[in-house]
PDB file of N, CA and C in Angstrom:
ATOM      1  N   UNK A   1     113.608 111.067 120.993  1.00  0.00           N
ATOM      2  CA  UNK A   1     112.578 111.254 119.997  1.00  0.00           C
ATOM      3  C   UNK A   1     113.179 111.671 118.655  1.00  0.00           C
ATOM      4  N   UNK A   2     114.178 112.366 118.595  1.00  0.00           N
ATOM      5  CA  UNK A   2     114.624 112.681 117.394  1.00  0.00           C
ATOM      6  C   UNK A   2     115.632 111.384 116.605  1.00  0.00           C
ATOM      7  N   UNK A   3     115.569 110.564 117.455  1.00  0.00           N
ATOM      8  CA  UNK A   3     116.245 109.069 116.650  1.00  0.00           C
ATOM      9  C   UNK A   3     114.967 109.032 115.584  1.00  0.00           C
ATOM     10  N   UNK A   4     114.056 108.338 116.512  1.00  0.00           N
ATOM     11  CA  UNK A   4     112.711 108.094 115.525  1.00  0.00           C
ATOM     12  C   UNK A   4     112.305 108.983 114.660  1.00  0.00           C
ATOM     13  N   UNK A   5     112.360 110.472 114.912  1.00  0.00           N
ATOM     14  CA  UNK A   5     112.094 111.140 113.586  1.00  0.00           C
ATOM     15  C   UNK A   5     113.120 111.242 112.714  1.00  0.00           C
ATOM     16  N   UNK A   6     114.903 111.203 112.814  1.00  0.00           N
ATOM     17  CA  UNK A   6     115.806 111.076 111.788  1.00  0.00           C
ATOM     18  C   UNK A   6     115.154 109.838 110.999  1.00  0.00           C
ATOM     19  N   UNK A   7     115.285 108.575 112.072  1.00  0.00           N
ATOM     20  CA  UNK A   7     114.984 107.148 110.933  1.00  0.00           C
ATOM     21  C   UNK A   7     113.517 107.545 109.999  1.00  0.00           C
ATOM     22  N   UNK A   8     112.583 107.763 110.530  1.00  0.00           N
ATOM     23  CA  UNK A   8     111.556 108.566 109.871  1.00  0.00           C
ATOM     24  C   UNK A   8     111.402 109.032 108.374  1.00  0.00           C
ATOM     25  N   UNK A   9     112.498 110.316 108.946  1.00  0.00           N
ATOM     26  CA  UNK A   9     112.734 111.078 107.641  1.00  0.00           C
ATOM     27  C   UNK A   9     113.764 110.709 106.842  1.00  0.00           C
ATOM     28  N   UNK A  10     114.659 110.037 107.012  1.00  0.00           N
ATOM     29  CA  UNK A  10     115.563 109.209 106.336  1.00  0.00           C
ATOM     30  C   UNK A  10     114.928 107.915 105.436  1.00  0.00           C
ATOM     31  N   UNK A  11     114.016 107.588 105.860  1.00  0.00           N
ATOM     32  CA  UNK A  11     113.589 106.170 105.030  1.00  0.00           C
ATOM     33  C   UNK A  11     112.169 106.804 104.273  1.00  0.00           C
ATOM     34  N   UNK A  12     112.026 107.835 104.472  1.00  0.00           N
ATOM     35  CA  UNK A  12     110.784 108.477 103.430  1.00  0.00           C
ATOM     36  C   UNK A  12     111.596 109.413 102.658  1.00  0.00           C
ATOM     37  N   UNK A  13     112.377 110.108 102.713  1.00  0.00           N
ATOM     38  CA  UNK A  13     112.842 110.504 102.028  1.00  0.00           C
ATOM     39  C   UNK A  13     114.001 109.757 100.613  1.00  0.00           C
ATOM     40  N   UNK A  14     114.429 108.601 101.490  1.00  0.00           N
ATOM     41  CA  UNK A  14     115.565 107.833 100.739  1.00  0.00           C
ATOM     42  C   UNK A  14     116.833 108.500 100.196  1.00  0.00           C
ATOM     43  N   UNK A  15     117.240 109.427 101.313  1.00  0.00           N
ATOM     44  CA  UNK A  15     118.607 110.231 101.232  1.00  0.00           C
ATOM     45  C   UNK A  15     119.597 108.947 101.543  1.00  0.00           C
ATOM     46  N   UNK A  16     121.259 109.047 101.448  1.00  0.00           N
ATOM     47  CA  UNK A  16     121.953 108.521 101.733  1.00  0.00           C
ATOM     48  C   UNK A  16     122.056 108.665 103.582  1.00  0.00           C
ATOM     49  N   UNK A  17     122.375 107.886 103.899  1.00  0.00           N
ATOM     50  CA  UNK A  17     122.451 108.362 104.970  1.00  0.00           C
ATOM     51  C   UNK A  17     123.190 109.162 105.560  1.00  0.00           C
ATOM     52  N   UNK A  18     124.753 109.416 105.351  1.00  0.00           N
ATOM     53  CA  UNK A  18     125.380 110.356 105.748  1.00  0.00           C
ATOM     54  C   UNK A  18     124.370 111.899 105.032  1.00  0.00           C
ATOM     55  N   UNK A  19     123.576 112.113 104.508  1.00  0.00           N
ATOM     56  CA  UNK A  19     122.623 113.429 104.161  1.00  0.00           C
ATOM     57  C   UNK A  19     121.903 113.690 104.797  1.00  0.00           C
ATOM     58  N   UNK A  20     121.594 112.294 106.348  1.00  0.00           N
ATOM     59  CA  UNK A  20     120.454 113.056 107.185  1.00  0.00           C
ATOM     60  C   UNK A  20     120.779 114.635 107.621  1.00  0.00           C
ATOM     61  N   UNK A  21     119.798 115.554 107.942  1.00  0.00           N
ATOM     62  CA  UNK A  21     119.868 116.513 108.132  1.00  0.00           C
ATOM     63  C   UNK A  21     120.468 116.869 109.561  1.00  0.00           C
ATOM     64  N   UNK A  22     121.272 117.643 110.459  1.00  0.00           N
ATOM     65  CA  UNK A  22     121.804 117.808 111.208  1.00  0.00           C
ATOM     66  C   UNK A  22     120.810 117.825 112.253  1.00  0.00           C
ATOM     67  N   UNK A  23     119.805 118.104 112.097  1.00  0.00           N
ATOM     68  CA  UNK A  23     118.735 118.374 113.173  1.00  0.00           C
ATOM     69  C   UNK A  23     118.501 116.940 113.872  1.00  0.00           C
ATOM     70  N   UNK A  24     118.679 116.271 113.349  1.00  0.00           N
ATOM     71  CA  UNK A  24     118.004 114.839 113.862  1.00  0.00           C
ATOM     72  C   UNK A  24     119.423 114.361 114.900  1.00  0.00           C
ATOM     73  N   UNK A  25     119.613 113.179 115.486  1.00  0.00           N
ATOM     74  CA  UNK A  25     120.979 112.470 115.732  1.00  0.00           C
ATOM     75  C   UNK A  25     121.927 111.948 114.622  1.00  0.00           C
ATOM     76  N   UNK A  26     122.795 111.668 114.796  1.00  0.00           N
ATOM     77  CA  UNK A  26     124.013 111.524 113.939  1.00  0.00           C
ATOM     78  C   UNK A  26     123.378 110.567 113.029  1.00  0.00           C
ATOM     79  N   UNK A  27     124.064 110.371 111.643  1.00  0.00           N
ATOM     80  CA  UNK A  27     123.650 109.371 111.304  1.00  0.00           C
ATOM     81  C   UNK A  27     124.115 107.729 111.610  1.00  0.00           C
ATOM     82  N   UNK A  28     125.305 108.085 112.222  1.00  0.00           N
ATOM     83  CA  UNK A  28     125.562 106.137 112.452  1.00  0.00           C
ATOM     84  C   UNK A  28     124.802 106.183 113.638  1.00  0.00           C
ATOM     85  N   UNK A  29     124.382 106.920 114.643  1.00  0.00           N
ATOM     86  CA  UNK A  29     123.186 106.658 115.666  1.00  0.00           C
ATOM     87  C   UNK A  29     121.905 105.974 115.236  1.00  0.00           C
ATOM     88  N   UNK A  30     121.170 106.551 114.129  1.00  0.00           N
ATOM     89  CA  UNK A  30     120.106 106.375 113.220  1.00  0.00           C
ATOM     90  C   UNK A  30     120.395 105.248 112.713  1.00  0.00           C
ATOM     91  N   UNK A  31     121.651 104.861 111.973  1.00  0.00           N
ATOM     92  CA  UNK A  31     121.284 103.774 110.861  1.00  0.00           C
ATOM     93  C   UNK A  31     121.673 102.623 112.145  1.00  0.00           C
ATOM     94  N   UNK A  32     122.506 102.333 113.182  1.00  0.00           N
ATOM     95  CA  UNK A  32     122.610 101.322 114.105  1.00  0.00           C
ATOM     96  C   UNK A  32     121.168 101.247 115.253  1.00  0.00           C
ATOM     97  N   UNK A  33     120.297 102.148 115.245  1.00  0.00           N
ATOM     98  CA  UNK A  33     119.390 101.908 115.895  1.00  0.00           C
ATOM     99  C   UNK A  33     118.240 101.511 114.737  1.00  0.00           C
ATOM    100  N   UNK A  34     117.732 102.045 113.633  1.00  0.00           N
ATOM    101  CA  UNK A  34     117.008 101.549 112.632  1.00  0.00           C
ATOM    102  C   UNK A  34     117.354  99.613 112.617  1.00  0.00           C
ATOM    103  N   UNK A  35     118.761  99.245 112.523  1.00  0.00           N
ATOM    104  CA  UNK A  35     119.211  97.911 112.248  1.00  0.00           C
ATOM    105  C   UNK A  35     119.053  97.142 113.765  1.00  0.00           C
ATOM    106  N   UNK A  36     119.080  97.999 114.648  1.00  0.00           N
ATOM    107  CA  UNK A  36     119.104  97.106 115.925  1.00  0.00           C
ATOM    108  C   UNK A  36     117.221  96.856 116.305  1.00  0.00           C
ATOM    109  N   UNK A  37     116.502  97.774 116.158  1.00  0.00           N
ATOM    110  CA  UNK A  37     114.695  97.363 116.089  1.00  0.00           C
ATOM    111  C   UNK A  37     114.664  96.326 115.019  1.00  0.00           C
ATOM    112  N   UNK A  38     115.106  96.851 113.691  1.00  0.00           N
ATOM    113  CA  UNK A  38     114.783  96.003 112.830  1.00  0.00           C
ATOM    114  C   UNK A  38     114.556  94.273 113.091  1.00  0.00           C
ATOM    115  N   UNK A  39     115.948  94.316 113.526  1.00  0.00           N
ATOM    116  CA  UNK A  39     116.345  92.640 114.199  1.00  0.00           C
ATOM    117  C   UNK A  39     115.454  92.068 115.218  1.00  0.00           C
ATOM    118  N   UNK A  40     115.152  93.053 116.259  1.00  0.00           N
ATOM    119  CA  UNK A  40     114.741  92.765 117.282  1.00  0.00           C
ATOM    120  C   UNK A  40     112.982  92.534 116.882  1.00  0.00           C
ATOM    121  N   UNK A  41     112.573  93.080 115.681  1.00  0.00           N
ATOM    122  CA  UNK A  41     111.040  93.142 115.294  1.00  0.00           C
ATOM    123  C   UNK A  41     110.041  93.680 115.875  1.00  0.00           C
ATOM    124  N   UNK A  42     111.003  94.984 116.289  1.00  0.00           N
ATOM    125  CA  UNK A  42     110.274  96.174 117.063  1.00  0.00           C
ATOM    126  C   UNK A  42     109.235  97.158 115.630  1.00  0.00           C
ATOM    127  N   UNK A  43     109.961  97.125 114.498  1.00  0.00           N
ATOM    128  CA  UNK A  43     109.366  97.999 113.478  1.00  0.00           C
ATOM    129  C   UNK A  43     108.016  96.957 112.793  1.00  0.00           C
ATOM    130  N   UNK A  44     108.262  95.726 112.971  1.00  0.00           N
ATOM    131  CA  UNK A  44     106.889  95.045 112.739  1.00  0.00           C
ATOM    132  C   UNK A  44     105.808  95.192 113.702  1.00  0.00           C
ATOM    133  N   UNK A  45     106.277  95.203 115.208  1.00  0.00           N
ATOM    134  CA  UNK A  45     105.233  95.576 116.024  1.00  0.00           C
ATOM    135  C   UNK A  45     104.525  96.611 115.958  1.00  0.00           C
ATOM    136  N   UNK A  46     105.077  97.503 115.878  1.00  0.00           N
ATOM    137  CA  UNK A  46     104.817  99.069 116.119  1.00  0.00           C
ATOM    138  C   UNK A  46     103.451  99.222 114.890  1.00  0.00           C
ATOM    139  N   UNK A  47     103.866  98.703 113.651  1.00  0.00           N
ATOM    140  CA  UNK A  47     103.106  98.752 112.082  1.00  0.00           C
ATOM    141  C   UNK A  47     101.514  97.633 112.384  1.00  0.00           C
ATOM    142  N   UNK A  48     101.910  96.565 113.254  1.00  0.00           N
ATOM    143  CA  UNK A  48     100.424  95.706 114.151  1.00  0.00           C
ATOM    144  C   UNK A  48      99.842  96.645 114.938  1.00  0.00           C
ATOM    145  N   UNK A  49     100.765  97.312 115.613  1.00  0.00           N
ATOM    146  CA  UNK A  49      99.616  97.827 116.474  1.00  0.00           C
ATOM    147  C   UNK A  49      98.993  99.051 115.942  1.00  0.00           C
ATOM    148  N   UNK A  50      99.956 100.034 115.159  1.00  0.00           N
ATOM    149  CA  UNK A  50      99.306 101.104 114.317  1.00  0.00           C
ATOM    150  C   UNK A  50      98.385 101.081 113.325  1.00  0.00           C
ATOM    151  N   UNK A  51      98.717  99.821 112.833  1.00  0.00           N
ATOM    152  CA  UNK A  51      97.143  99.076 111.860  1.00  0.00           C
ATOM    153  C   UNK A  51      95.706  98.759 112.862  1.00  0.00           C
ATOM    154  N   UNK A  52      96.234  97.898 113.698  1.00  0.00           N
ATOM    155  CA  UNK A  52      94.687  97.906 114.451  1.00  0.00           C
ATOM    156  C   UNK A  52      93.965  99.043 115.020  1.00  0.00           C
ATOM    157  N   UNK A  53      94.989  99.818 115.293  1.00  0.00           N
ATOM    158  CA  UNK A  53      94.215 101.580 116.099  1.00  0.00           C
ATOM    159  C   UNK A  53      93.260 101.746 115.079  1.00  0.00           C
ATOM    160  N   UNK A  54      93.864 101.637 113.672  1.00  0.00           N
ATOM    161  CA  UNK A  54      93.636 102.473 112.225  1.00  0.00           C
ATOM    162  C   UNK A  54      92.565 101.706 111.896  1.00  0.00           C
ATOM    163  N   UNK A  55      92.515 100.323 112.354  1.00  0.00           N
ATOM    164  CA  UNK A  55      91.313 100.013 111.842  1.00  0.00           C
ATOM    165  C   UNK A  55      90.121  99.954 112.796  1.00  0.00           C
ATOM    166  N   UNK A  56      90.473  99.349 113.930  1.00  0.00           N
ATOM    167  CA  UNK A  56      89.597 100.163 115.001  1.00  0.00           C
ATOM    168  C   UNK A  56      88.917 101.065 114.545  1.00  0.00           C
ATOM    169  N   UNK A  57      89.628 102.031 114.375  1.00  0.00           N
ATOM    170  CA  UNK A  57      88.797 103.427 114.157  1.00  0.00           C
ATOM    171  C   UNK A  57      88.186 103.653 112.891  1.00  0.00           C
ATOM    172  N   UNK A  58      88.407 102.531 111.617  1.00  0.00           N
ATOM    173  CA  UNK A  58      87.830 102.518 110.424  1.00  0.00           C
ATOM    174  C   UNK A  58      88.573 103.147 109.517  1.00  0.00           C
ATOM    175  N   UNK A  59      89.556 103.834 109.651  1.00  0.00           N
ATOM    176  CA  UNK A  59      90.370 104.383 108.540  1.00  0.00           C
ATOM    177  C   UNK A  59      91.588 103.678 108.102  1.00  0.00           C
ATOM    178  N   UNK A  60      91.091 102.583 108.138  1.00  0.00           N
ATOM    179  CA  UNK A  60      92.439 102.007 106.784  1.00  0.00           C
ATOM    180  C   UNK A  60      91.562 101.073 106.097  1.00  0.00           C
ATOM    181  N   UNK A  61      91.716 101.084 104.549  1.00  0.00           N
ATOM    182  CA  UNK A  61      91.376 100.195 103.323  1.00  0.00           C
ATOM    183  C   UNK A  61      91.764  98.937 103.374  1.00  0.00           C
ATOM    184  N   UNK A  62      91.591  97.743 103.462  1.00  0.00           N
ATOM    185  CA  UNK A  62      92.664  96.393 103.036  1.00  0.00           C
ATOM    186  C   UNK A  62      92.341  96.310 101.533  1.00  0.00           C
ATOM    187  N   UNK A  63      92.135  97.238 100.388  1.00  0.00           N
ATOM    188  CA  UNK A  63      92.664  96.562  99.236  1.00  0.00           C
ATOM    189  C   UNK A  63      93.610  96.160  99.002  1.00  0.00           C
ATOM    190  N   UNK A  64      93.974  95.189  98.432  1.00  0.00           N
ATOM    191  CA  UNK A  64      95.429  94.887  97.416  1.00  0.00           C
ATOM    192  C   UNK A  64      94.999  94.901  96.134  1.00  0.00           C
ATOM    193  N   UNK A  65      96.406  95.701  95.542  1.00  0.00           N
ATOM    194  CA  UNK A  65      96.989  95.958  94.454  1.00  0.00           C
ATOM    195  C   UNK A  65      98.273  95.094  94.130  1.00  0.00           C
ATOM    196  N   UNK A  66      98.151  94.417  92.739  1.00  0.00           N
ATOM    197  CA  UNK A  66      99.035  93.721  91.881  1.00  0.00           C
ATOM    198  C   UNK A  66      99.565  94.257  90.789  1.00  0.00           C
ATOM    199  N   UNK A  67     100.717  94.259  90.803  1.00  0.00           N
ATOM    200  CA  UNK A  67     101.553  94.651  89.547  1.00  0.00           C
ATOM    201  C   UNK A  67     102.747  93.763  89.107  1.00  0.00           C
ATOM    202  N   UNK A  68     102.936  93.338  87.911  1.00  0.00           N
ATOM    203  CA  UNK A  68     104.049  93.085  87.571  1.00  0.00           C
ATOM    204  C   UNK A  68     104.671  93.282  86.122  1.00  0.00           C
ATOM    205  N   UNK A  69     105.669  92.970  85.438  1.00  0.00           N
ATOM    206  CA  UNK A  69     107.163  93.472  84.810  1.00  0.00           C
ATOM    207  C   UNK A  69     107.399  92.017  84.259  1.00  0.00           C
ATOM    208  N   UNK A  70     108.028  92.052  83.368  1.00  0.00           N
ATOM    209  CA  UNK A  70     108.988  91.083  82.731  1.00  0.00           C
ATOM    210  C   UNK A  70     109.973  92.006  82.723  1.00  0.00           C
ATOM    211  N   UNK A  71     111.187  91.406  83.229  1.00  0.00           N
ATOM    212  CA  UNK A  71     112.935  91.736  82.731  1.00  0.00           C
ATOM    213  C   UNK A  71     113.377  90.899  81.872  1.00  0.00           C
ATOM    214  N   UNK A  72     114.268  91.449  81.149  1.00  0.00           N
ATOM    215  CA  UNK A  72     115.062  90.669  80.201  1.00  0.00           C
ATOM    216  C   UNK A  72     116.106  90.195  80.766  1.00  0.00           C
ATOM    217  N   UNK A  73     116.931  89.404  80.261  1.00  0.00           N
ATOM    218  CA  UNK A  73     118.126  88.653  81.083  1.00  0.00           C
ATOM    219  C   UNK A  73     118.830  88.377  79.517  1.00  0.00           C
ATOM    220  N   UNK A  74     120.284  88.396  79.726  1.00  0.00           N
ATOM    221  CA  UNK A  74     120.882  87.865  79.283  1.00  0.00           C
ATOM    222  C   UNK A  74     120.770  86.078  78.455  1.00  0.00           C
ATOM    223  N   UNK A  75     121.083  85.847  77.472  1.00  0.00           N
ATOM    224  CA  UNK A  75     120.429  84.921  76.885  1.00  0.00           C
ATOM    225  C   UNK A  75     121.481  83.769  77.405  1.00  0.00           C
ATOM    226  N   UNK A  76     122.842  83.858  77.952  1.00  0.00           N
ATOM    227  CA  UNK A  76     123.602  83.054  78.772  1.00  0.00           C
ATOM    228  C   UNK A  76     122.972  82.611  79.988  1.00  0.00           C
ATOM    229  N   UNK A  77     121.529  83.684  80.656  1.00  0.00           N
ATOM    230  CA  UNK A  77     120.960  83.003  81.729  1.00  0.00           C
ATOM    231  C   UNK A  77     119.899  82.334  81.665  1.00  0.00           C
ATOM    232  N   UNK A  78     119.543  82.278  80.772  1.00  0.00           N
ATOM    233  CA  UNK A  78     118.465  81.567  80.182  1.00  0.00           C
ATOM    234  C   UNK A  78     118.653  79.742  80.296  1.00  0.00           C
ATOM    235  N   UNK A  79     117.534  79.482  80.984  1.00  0.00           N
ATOM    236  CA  UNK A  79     117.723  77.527  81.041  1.00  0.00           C
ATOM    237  C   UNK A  79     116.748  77.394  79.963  1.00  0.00           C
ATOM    238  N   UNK A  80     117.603  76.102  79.012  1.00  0.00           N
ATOM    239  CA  UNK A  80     116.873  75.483  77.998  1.00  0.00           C
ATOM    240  C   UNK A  80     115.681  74.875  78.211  1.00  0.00           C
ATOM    241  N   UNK A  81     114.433  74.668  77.513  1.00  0.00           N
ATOM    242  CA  UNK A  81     113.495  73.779  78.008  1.00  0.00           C
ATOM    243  C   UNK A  81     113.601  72.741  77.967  1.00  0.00           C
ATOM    244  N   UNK A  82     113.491  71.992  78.913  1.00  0.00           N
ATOM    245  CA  UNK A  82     113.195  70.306  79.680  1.00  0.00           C
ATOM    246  C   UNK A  82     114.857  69.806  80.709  1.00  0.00           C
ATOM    247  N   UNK A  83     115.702  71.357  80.700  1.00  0.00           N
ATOM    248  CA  UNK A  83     117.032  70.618  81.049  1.00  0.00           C
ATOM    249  C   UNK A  83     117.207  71.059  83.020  1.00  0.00           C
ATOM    250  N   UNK A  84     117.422  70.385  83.527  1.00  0.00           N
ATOM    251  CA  UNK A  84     117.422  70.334  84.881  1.00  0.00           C
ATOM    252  C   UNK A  84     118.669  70.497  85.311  1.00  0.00           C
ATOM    253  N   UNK A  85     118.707  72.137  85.730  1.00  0.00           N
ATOM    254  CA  UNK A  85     119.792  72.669  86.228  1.00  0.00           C
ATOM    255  C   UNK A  85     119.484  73.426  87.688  1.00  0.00           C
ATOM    256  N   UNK A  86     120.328  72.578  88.722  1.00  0.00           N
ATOM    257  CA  UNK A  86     119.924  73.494  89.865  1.00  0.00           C
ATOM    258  C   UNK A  86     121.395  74.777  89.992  1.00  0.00           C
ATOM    259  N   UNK A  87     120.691  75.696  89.101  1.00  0.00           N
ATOM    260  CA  UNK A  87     121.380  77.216  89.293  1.00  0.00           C
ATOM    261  C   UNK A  87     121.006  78.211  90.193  1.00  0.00           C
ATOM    262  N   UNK A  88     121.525  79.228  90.182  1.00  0.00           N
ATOM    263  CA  UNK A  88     120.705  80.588  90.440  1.00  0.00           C
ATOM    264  C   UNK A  88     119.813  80.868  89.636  1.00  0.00           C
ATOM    265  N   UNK A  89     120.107  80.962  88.189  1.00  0.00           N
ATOM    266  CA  UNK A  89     119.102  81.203  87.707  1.00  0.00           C
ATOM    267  C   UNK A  89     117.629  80.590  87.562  1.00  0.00           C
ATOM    268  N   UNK A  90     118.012  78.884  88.009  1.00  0.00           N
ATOM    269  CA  UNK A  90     116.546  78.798  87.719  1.00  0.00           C
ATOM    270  C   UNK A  90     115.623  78.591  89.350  1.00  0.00           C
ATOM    271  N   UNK A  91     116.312  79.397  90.181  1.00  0.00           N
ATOM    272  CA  UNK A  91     116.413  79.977  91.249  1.00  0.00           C
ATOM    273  C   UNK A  91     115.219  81.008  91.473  1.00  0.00           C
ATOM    274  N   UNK A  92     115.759  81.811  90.953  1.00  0.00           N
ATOM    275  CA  UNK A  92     115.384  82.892  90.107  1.00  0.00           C
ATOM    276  C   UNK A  92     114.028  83.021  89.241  1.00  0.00           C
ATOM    277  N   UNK A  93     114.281  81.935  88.507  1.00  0.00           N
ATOM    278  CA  UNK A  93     112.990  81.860  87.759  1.00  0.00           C
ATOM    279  C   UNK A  93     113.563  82.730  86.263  1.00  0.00           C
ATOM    280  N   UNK A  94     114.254  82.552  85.922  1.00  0.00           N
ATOM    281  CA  UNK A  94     115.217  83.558  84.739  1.00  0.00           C
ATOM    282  C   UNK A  94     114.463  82.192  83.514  1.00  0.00           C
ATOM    283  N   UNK A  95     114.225  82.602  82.426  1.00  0.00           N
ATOM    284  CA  UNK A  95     113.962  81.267  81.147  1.00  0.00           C
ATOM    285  C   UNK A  95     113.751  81.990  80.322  1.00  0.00           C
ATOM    286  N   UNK A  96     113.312  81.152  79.114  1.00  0.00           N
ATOM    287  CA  UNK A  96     112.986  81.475  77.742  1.00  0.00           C
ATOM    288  C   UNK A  96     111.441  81.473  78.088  1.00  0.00           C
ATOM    289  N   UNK A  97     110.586  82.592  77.345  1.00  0.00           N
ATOM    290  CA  UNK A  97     108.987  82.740  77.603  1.00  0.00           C
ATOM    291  C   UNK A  97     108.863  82.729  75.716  1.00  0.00           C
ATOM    292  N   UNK A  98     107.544  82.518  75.354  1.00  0.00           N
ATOM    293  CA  UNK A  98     107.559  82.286  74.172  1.00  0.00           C
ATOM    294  C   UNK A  98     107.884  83.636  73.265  1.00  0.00           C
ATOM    295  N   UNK A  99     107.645  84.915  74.296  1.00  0.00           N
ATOM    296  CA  UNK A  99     108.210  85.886  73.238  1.00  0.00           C
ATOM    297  C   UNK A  99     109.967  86.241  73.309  1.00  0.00           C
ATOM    298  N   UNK A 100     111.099  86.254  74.430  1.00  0.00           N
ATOM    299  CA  UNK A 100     111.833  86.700  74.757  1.00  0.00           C
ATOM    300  C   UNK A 100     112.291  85.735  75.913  1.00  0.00           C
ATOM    301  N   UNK A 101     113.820  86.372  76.069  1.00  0.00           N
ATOM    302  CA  UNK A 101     114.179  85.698  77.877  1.00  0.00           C
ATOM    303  C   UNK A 101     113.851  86.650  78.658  1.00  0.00           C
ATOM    304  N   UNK A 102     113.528  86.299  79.988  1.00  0.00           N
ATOM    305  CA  UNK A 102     113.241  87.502  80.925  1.00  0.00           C
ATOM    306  C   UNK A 102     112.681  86.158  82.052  1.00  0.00           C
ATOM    307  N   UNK A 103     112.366  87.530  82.942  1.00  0.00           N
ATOM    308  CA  UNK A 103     111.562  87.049  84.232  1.00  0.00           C
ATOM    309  C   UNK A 103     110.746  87.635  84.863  1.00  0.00           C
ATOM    310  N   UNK A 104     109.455  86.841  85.381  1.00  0.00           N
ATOM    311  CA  UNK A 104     108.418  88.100  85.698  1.00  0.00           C
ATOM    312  C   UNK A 104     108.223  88.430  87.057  1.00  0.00           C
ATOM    313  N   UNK A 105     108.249  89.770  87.014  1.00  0.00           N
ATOM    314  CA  UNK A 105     108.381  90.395  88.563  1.00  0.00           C
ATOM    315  C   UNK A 105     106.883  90.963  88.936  1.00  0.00           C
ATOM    316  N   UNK A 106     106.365  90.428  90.242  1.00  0.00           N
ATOM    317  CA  UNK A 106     105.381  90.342  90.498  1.00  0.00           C
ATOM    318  C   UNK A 106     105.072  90.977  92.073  1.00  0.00           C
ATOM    319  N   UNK A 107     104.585  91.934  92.464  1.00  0.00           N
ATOM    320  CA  UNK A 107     104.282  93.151  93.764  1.00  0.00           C
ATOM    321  C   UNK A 107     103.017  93.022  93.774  1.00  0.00           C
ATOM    322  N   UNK A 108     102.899  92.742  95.013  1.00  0.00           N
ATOM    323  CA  UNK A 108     101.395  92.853  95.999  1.00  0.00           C
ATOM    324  C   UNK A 108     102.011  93.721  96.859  1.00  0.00           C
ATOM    325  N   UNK A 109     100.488  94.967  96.646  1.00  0.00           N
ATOM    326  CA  UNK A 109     100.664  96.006  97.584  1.00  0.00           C
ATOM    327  C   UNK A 109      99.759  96.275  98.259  1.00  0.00           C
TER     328      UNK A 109
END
């Protein structure tokens, strides 16, 4: 049990990992068992079934929330308009917008 509460408190907190606190298991215990569920898609299950309890029981919201950002980029990453380059950048989505270069970063939450 104290695996699951190190990984726990380690990924809400966002310490390094060698900073987990001594109380929990070691940390290469924690970060090789966090990576071994991960893979296996034990931490997606667990979040299905803890959502349906939650909604079952009526206490969880499904709003979504949208936010997004323009970044700037370097004007070397910038693709010209009409020129067909298969880069990273236009990968990416990196260009010239009519005010600046940048790219827009876009979160559904």
């Amino acid at each position: 049990m104290d695996v699951v509460a190190g990984i726990r408190w380690r990924v809400r907190t966002g310490v390094p990992w060698r900073d987990v606190l001594p109380v929990y298991a070691p940390w290469q215990t924690l970060c090789r068992w966090l990576r071994r569920w991960q893979g296996d898609g034990i931490w997606a299950r667990v979040l299905t079934a803890l959502q349906a309890v939650g909604d079952a029981a009526g206490s969880v919201g499904w709003a979504v929330s949208m936010d997004s950002t323009v970044s700037r980029v370097h004007h070397h990453a910038a693709v010209p308009a009409g020129m067909v380059i298969r880069s990273r950048c236009r990968r990416v989505g990196c260009g010239r917008s009519r005010e600046n270069m940048g790219s827009s970063v876009h979160a559904v939450c």
